[in-house]
Protein backbone atom coordinates (compact mmCIF):
# COMPACT_ATOMS: atom_id res chain seq x y z
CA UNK A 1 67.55 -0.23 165.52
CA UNK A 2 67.58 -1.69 169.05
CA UNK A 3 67.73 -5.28 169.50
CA UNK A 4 64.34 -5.58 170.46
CA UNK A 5 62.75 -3.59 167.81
CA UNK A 6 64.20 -6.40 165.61
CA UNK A 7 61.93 -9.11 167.14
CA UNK A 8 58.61 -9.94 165.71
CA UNK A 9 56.03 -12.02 168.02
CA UNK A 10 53.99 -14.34 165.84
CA UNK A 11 50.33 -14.52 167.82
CA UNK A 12 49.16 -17.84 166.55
CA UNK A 13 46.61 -18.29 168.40
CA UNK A 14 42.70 -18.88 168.06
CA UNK A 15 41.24 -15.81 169.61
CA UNK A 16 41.53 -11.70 170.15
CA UNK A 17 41.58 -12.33 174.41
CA UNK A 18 44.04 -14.64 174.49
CA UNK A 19 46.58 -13.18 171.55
CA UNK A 20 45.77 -9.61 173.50
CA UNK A 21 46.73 -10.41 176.87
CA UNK A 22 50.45 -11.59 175.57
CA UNK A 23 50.58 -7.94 174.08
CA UNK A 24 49.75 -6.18 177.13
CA UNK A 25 52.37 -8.24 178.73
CA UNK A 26 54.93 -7.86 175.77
CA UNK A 27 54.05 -4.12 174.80
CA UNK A 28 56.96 -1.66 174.89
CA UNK A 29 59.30 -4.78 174.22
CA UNK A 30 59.60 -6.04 170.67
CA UNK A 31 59.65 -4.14 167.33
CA UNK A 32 55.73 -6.13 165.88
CA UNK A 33 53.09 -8.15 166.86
CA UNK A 34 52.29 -10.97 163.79
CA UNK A 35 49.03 -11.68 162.62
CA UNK A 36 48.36 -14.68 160.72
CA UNK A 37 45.98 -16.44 158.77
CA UNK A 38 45.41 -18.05 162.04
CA UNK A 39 43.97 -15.52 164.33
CA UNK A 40 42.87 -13.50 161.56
CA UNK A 41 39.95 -16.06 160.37
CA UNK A 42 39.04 -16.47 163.87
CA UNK A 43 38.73 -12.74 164.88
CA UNK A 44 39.07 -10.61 161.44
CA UNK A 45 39.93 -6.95 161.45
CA UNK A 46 39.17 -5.79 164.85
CA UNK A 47 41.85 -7.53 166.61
CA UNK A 48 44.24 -5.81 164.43
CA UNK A 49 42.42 -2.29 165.51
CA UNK A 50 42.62 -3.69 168.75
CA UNK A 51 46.38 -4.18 169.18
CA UNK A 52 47.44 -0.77 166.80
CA UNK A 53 45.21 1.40 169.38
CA UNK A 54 47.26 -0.41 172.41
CA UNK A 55 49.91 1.79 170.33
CA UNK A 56 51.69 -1.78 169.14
CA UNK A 57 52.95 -2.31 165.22
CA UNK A 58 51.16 -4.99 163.18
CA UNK A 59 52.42 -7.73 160.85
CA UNK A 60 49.64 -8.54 158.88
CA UNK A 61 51.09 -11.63 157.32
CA UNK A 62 48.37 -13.28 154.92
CA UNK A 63 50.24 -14.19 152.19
CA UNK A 64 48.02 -12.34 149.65
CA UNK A 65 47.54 -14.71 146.59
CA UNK A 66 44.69 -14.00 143.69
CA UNK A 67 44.33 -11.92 141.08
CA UNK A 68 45.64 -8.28 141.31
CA UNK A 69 42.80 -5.98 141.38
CA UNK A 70 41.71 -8.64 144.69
CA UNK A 71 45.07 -7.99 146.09
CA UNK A 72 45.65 -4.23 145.28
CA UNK A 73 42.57 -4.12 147.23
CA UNK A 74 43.16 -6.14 150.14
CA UNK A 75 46.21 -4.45 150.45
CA UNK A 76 44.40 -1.06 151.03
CA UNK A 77 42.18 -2.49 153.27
CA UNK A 78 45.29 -3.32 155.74
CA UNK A 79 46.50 0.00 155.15
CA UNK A 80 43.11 1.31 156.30
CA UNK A 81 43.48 -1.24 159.55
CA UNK A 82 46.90 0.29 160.72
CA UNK A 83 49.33 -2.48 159.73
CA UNK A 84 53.27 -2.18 159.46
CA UNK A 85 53.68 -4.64 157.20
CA UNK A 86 51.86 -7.24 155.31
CA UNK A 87 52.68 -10.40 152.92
CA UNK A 88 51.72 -11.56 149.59
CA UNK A 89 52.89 -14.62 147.50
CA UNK A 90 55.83 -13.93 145.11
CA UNK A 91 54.51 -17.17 143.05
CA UNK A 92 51.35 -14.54 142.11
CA UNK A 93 53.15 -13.20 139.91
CA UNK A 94 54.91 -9.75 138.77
CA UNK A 95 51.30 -7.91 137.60
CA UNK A 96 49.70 -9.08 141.05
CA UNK A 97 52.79 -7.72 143.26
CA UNK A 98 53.04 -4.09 141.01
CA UNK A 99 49.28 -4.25 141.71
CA UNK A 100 49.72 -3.45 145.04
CA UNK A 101 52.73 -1.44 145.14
CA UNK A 102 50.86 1.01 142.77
CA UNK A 103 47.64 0.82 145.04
CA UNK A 104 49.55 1.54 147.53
CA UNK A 105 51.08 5.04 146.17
CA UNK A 106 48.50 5.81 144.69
CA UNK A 107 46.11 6.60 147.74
CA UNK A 108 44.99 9.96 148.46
CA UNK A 109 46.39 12.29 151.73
CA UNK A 110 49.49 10.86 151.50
CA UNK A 111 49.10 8.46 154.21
CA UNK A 112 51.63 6.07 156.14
CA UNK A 113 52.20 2.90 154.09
CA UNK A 114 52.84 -0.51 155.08
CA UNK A 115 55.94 -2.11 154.18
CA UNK A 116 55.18 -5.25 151.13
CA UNK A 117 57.42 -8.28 151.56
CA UNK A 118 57.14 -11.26 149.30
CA UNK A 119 57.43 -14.71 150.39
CA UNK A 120 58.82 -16.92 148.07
CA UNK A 121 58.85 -20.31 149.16
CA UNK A 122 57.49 -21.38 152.40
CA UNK A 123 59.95 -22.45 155.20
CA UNK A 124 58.22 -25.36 155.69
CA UNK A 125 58.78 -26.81 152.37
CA UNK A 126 61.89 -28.67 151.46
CA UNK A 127 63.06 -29.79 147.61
CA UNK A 128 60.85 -32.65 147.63
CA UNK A 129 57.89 -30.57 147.81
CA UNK A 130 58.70 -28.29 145.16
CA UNK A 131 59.73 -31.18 142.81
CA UNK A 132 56.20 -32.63 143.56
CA UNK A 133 54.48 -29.25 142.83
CA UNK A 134 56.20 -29.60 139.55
CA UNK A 135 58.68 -26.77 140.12
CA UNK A 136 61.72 -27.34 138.25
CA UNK A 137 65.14 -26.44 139.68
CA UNK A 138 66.31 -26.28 143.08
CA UNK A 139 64.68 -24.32 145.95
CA UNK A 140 67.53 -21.60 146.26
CA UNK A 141 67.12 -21.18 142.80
CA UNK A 142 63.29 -20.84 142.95
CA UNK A 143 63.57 -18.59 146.16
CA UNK A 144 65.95 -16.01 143.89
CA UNK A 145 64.15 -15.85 141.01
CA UNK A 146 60.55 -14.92 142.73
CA UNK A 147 62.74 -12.69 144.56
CA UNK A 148 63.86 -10.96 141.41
CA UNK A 149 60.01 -10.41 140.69
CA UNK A 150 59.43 -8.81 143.88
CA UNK A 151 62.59 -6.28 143.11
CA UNK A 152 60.93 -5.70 139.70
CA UNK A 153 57.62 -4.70 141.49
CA UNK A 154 59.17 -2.33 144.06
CA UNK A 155 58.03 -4.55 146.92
CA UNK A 156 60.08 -3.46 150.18
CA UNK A 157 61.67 -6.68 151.05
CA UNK A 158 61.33 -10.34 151.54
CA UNK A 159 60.31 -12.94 153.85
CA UNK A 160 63.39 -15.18 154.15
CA UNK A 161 64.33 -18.59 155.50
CA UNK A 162 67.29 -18.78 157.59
CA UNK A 163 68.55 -20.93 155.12
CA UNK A 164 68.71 -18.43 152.41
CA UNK A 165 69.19 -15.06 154.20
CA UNK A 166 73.25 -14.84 153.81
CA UNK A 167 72.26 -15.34 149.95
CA UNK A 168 69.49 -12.94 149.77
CA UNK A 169 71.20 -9.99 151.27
CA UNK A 170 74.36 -10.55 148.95
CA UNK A 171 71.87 -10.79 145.92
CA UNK A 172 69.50 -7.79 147.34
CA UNK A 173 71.78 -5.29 149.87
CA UNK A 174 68.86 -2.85 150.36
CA UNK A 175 65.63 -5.34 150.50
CA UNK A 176 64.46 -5.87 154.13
CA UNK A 177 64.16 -9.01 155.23
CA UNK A 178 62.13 -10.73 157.53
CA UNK A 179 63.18 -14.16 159.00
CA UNK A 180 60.67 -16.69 160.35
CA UNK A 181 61.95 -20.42 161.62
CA UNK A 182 63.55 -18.58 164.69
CA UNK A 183 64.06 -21.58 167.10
CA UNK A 184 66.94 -20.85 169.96
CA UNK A 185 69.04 -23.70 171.00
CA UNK A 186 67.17 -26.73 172.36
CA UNK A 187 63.91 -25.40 171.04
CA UNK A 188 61.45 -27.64 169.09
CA UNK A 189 61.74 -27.58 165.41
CA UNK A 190 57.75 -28.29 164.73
CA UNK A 191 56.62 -27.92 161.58
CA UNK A 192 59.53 -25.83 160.73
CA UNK A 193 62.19 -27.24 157.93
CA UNK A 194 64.77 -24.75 157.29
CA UNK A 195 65.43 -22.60 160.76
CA UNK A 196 68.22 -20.97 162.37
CA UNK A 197 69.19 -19.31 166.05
CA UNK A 198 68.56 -15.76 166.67
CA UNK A 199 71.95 -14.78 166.83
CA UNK A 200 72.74 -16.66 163.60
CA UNK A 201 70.16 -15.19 161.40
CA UNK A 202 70.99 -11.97 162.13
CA UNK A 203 74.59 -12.24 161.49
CA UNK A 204 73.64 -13.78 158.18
CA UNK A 205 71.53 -10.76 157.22
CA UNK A 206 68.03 -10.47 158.51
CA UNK A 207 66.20 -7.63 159.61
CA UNK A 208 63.87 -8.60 162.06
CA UNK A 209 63.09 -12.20 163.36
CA UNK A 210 59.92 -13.72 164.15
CA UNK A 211 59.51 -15.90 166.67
CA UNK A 212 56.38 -17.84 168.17
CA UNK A 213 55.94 -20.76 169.74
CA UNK A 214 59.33 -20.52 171.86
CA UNK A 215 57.81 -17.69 173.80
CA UNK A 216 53.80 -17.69 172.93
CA UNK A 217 53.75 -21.42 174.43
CA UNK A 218 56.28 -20.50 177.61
CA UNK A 219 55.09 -21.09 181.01
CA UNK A 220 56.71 -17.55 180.84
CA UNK A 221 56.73 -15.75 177.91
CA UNK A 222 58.36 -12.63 178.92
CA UNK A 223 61.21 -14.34 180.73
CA UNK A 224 61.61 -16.22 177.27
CA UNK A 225 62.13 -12.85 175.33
CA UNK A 226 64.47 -11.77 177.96
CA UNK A 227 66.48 -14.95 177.57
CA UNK A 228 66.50 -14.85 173.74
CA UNK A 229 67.30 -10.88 173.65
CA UNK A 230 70.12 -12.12 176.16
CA UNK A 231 71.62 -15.04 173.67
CA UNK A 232 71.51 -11.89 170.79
């Protein structure tokens, strides 16, 4: 896979024109465009259509979380839409995750499916905000063991922190993983906890590494990319 391909823009932004014009000047450079919760609520399905027809790969990352006939079906629904990937919450639990995996394979015609990751806890929370959402043990710990559920569902990887990537690909050699808190040197942290360089998270594992407001709020976003493909 080409350095590039690797690189997954997160388009966290409030509507289809503005999110569309950085993928007609990105297109042909990175691996995935990321759609969010964000974006998603603002413009629903049809900026999704929008950027698969400009012949672009979708992350549709919405953290799917209810009960697993809801899920199963959502996740057919993004099938339907075109998407590369997609997200659901580990913490739903194992029948919620097989849910989907099943719904998945089980669709008629044999089409393309996305690729499942789980996210297990998110990289903005630290160990103070699991112990106040009661969980008990530490957050590696809680990170491994929802991983271990996603395993047992056949999901196709994980969303990992840069904190616990190394970890996660010693513990899981063939998941996929998918890093956010990508900030390169002398970037802003914002509301990100546990982060990591490009070149850093990749050496400690990940898969492909995405990356928002560094380039999506650049004066120059492509010159950005170029710079952070560069420091790779």
């Amino acid at each position: 896979m080409d350095t590039k391909e690797r690189i997954v823009i997160a388009l966290d932004f409030d509507s289809a024109a503005e999110s569309l014009r950085l993928v007609e000047r990105l297109r042909g450079r990175v691996g995935l465009f990321k759609v969010g919760s964000q974006l998603f609520a603002a413009e629903g399905p049809s900026v999704v259509e929008k950027i698969v027809d400009m012949g672009e790969e979708v992350f549709l990352d919405l953290k799917l979380h209810d009960i697993p006939n809801t899920v199963a079906k959502a996740a057919t629904a993004a099938q339907a839409m075109g998407v590369s990937m997609l997200t659901v919450h580990a913490s739903g639990g194992l029948p919620m995750m097989s849910a989907v995996t099943t719904a998945l394979k089980s669709l008629p015609n044999k089409p393309k499916l996305p690729l499942v990751l789980a996210v297990t806890v998110l990289t903005s929370l630290g160990q103070s905000d699991l112990n106040q959402l009661g969980v008990t043990g530490n957050l590696t710990e809680q990170v491994v063991r929802l991983a271990h559920l996603a395993t047992d569902a056949g999901l196709d990887g994980l969303v990992a922190s840069p904190a616990e990537v190394s970890l996660l690909r010693h513990k899981f050699p063939a998941l996929l993983l998918v890093t956010p808190g990508i900030r390169p040197l002398g970037s802003d942290l914002n509301d990100q906890s546990r982060i990591a360089t490009p070149r850093d998270a990749l050496q400690a594992g990940a898969n492909y590494l995405v990356i928002g407001r560094p380039i999506t709020a650049s004066p120059d976003p492509l010159r950005s990319l170029n710079w952070i493909l560069k420091t790779i």
